[in-house]
Structures are given as structure tokens and as C-alpha cells.
N, C-alpha and C. Protein backbone atom coordinates (compact mmCIF):
# COMPACT_ATOMS: atom_id res chain seq x y z
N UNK A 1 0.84 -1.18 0.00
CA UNK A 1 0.00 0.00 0.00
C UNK A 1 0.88 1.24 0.00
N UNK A 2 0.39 2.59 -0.38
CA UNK A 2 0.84 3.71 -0.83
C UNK A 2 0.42 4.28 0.24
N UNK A 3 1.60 5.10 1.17
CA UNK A 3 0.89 6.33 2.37
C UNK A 3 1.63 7.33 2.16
N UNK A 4 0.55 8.08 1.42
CA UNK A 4 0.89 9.56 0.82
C UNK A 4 0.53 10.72 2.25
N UNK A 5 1.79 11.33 2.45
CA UNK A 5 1.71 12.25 3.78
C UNK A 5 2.82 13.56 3.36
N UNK A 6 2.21 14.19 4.44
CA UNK A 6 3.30 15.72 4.33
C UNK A 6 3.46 15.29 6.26
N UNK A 7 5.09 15.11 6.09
CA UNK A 7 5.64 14.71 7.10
C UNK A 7 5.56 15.80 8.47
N UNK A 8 5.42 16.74 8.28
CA UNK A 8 4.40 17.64 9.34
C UNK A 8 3.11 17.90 10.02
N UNK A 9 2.26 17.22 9.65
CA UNK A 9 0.99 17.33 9.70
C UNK A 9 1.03 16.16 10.64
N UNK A 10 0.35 16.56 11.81
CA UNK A 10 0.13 16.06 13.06
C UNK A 10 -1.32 14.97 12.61
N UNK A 11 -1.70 14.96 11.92
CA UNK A 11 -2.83 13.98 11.17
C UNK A 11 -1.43 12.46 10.69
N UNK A 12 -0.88 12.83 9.80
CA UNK A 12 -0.24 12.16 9.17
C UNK A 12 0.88 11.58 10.21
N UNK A 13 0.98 11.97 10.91
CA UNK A 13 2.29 11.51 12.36
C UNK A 13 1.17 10.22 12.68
N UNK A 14 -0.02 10.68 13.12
CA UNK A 14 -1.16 9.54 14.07
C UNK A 14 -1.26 8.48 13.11
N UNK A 15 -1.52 8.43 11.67
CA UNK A 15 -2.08 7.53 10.89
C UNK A 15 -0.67 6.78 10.53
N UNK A 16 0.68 7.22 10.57
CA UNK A 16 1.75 6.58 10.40
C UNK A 16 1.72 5.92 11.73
N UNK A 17 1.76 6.17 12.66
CA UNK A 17 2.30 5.54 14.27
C UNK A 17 0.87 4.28 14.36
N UNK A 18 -0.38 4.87 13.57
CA UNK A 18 -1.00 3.54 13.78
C UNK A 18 -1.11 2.22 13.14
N UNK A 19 -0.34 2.88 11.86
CA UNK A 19 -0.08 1.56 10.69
C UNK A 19 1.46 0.83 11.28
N UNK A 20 2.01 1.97 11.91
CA UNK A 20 3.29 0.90 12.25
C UNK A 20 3.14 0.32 13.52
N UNK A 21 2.21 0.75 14.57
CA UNK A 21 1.30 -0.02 15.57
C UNK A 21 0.91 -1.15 15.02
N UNK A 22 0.13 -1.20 13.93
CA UNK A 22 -0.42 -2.65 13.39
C UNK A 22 0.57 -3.32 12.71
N UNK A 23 1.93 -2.85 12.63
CA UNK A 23 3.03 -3.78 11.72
C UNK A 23 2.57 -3.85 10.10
N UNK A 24 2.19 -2.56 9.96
CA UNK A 24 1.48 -2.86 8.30
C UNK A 24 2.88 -2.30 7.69
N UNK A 25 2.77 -2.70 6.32
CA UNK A 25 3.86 -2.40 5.55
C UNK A 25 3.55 -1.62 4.58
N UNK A 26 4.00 -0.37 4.15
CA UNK A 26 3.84 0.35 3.55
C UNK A 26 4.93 0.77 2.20
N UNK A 27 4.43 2.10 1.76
CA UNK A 27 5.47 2.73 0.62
C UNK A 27 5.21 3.89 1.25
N UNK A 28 6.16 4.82 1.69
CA UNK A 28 6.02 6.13 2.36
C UNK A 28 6.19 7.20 1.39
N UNK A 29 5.44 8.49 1.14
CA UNK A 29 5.19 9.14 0.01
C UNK A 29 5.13 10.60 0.30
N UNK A 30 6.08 11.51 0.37
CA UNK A 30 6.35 12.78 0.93
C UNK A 30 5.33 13.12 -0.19
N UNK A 31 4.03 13.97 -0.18
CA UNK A 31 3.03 14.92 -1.09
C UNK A 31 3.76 15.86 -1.76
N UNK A 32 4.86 17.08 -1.18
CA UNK A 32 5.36 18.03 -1.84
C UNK A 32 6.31 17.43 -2.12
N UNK A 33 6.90 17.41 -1.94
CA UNK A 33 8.55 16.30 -2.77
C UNK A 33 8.28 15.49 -3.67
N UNK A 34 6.84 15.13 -3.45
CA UNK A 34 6.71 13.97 -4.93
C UNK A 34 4.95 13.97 -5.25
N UNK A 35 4.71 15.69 -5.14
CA UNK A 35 3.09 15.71 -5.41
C UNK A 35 2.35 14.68 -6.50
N UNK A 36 1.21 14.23 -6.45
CA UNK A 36 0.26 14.04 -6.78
C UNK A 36 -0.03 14.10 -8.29
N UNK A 37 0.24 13.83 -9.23
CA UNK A 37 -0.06 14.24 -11.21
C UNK A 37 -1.42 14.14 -11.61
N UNK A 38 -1.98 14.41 -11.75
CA UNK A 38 -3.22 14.51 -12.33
C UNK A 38 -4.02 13.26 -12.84
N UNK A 39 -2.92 12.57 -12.93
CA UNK A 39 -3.42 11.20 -13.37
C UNK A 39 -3.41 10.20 -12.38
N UNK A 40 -3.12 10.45 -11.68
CA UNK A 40 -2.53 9.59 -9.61
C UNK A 40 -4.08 10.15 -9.54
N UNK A 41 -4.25 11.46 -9.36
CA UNK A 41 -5.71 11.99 -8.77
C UNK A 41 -6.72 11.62 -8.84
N UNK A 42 -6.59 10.92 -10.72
CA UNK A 42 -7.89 11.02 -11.09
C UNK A 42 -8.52 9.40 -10.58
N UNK A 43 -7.07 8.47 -10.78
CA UNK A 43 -7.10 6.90 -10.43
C UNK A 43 -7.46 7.00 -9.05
N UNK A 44 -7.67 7.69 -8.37
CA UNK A 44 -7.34 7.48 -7.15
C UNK A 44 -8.89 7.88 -6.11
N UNK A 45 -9.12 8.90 -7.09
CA UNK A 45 -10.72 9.51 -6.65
C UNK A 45 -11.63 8.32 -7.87
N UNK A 46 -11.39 7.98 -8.45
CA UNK A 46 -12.38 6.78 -8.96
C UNK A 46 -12.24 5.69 -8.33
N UNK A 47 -11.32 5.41 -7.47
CA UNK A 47 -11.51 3.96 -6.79
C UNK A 47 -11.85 4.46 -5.39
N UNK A 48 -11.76 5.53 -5.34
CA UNK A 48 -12.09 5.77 -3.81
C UNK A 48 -13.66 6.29 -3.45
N UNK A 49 -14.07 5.76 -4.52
CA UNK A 49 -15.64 6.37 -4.20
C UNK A 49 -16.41 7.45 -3.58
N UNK A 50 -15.11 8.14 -3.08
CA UNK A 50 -15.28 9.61 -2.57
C UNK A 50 -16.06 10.69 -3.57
N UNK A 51 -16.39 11.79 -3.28
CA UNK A 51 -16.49 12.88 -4.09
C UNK A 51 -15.43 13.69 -4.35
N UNK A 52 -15.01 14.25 -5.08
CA UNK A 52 -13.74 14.70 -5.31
C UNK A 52 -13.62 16.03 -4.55
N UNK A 53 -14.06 16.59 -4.00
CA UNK A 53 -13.74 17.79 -2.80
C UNK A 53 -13.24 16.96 -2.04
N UNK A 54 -13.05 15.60 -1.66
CA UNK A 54 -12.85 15.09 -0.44
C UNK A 54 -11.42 15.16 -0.46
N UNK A 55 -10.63 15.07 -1.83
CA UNK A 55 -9.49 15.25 -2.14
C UNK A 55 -8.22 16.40 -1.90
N UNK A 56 -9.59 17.20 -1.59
CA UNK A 56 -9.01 19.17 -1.34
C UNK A 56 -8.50 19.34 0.30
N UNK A 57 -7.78 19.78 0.52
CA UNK A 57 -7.26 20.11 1.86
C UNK A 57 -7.90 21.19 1.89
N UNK A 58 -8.91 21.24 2.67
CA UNK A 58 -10.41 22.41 2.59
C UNK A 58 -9.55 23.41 3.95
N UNK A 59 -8.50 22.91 4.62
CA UNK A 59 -8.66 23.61 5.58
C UNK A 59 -6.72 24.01 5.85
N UNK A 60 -6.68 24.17 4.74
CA UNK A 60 -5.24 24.72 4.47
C UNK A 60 -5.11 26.02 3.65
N UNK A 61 -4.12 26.52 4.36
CA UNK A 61 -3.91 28.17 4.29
C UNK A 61 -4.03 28.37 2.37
N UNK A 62 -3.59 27.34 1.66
CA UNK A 62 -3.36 27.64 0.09
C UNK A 62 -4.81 27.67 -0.34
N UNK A 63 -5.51 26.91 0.01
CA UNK A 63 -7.41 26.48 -0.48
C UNK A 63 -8.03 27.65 -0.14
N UNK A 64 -7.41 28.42 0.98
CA UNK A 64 -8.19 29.51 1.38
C UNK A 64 -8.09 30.79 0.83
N UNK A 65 -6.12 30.73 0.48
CA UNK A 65 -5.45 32.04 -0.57
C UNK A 65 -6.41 32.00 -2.13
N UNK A 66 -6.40 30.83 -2.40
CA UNK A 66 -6.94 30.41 -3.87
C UNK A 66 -8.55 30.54 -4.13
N UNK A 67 -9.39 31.18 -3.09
CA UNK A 67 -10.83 31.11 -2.71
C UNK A 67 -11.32 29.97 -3.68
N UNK A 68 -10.93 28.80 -3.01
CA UNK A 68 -11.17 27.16 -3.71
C UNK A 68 -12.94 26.94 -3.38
N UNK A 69 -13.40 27.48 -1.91
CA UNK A 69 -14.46 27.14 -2.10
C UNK A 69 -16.01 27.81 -3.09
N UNK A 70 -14.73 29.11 -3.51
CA UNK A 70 -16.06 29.86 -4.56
C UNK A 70 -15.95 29.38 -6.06
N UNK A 71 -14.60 28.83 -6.26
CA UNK A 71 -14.10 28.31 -7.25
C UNK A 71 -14.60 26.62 -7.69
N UNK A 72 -14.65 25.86 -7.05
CA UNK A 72 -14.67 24.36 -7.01
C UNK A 72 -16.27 24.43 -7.68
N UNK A 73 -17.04 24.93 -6.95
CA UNK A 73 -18.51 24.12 -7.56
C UNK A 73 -18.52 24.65 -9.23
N UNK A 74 -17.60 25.95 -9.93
CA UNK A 74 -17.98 26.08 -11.19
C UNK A 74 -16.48 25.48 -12.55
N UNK A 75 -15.89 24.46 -11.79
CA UNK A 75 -14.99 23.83 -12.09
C UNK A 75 -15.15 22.08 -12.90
N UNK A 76 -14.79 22.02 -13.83
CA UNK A 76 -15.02 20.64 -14.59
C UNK A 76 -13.86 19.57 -13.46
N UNK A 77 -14.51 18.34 -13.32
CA UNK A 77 -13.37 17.13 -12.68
C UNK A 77 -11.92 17.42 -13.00
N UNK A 78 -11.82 17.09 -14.17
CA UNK A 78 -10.70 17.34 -15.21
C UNK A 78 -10.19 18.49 -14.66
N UNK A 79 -10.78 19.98 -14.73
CA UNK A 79 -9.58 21.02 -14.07
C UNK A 79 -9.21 20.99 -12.74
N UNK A 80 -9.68 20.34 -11.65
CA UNK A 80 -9.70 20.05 -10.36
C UNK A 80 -8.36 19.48 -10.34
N UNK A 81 -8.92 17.87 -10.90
CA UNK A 81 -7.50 17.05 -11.21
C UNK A 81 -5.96 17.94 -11.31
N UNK A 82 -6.13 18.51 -12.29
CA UNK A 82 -5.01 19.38 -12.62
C UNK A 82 -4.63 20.29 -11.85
N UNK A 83 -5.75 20.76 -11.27
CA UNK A 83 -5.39 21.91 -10.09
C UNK A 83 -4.60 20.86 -8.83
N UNK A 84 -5.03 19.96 -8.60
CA UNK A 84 -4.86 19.20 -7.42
C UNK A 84 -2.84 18.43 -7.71
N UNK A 85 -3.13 18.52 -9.04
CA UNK A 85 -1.67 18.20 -9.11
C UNK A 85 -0.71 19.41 -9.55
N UNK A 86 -1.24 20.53 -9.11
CA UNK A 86 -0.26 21.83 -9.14
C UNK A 86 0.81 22.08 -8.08
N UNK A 87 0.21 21.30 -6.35
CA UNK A 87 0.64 21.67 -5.28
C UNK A 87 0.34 20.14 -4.20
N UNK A 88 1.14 19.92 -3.72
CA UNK A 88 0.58 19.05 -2.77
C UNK A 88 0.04 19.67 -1.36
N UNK A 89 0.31 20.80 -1.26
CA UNK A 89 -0.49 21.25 -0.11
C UNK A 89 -2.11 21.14 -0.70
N UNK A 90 -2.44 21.21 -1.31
CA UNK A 90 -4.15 21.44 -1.79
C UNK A 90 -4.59 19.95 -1.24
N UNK A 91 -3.63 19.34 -1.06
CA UNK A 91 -3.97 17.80 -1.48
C UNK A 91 -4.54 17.32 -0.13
N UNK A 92 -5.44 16.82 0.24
CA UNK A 92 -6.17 16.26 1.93
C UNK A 92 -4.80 15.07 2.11
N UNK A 93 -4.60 15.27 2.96
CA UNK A 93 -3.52 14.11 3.55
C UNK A 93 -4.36 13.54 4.95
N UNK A 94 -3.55 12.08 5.24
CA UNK A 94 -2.80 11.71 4.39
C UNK A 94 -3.89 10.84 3.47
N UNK A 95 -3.22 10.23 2.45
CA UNK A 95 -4.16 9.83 1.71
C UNK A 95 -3.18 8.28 1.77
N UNK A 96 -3.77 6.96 2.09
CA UNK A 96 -3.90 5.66 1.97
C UNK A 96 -3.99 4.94 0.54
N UNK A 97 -3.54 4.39 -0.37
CA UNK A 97 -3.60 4.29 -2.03
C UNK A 97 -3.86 2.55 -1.24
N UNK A 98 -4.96 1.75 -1.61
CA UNK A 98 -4.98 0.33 -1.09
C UNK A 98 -5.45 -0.41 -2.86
N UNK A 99 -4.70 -1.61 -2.91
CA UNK A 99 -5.17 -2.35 -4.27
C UNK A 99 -6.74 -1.86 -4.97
N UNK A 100 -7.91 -1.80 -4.08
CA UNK A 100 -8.82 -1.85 -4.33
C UNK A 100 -9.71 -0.45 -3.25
N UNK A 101 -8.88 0.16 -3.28
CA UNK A 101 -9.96 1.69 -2.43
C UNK A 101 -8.88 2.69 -1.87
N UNK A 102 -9.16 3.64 -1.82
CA UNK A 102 -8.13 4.74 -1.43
C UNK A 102 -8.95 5.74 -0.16
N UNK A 103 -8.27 6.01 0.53
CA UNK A 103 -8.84 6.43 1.87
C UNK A 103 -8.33 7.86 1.98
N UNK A 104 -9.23 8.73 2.30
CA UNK A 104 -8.32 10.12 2.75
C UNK A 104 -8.95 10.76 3.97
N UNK A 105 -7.75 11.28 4.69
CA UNK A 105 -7.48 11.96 5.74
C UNK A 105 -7.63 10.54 6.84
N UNK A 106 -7.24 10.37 8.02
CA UNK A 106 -7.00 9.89 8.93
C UNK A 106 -8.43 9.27 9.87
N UNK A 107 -9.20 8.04 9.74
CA UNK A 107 -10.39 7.88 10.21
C UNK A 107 -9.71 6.92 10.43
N UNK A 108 -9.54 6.34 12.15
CA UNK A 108 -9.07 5.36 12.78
C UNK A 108 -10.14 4.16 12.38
N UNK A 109 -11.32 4.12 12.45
CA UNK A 109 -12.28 2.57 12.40
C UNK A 109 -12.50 2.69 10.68
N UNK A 110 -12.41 3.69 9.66
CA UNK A 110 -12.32 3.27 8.68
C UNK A 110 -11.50 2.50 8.12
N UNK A 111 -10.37 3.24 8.54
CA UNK A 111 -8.97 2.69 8.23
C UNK A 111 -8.61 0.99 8.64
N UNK A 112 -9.33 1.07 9.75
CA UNK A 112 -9.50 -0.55 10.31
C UNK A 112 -10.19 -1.53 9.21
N UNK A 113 -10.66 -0.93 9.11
CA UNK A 113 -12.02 -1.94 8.43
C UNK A 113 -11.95 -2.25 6.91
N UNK A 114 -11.32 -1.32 6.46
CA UNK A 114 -10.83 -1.37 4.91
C UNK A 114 -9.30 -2.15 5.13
N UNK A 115 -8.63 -1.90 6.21
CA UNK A 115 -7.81 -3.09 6.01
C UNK A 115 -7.59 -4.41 6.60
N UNK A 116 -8.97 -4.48 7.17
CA UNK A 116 -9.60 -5.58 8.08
C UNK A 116 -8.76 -6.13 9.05
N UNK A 117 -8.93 -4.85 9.76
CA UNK A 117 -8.17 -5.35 11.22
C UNK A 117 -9.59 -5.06 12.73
């Protein structure tokens, strides 16, 4: 599995310390050092059955410079995508990449349950 994180984010510290709590094995994935392409985004919000705002770091200083939330509802998927692979701060961390579902932001009993523990 893929654990895409920005190694600061006190979210992404908890969801690392609980996967290595469970002895899970991972691929560790710095967001700004090795952001997100448009095409990672798009694979990634189609298997994750999410809505694609879920993808947006709604509550980071760049989403807020960029007035993302007046912007997003008159935006095609496709330019999102692209927007989302401009910056990895935009990006909701951490984000979980699993064979078959992709998880974002840090939900302890989701996270359980999708990897059936």
C-alpha cells in the first residue's frame, strides 16, 4: 500500500504511528517532494468512491489564498485534477492508495475496516 503524507501534519504523524502499531507495511510518500499528477488523482478519486472535494485540503492556508471554495462548484473534474496536481499542499492528507480503495485523511475505524483489522 501507498501512504501519501506531508511529514508535518500532526494527522499524518497519528495515521503513520497507527499503521506501524499494526506492523502494516507500507510505501512512504512525501506529497510536496513527490506531489500528486493529475493522473494519480484522477485513479485514485475513482476507486475511492469519494467525491472529489474530499481530495481538497479544505482547511489549508493555500485552499483559502486560492478562494477554492467559490471556485470548485464552477470547475469541470478534469480542471480540479489538474489543479490538485499543481501543489501538494491542496492535497487532503494523508491519503492511503490500497489495491482496491483509497482512503483520505486519517479515520481510525475506517482505516480498520478497509484493512480488516
Amino acid at each position: 500500500m501507498l501512504f501519501v503524507e506531508y511529514p508535518k501534519c500532526s494527522t499524518c504523524k497519528k495515521a503513520k504511528a497507527w499503521l506501524d502499531a499494526h506492523g502494516l507495511t507500507y510505501t512512504d510518500r512525501h506529497i510536496v517532494g513527490k506531489n500528486p499528477t493529475a493522473a494519480e488523482v484522477k485513479k485514485w478519486h475513482k476507486r475511492s468512491g469519494l467525491p472529489l472535494k474530499r481530495f481538497f485540503n479544505t482547511s489549508g492556508m493555500l485552499y483559502r489564498e486560492m478562494g477554492l471554495s467559490k471556485k470548485l462548484p464552477n470547475m469541470t473534474e478534469e480542471e480540479m485534477y489538474k489543479l490538485l496536481a499543481t501543489d501538494g499542499m491542496l492535497v487532503k492528507r494523508p491519503i492511503l492508495v490500497l489495491e482496491d480503495s483509497v482512503l483520505t485523511g486519517f479515520q481510525e475505524a475506517e482505516w480498520a475496516k478497509a484493512l480488516g483489522l
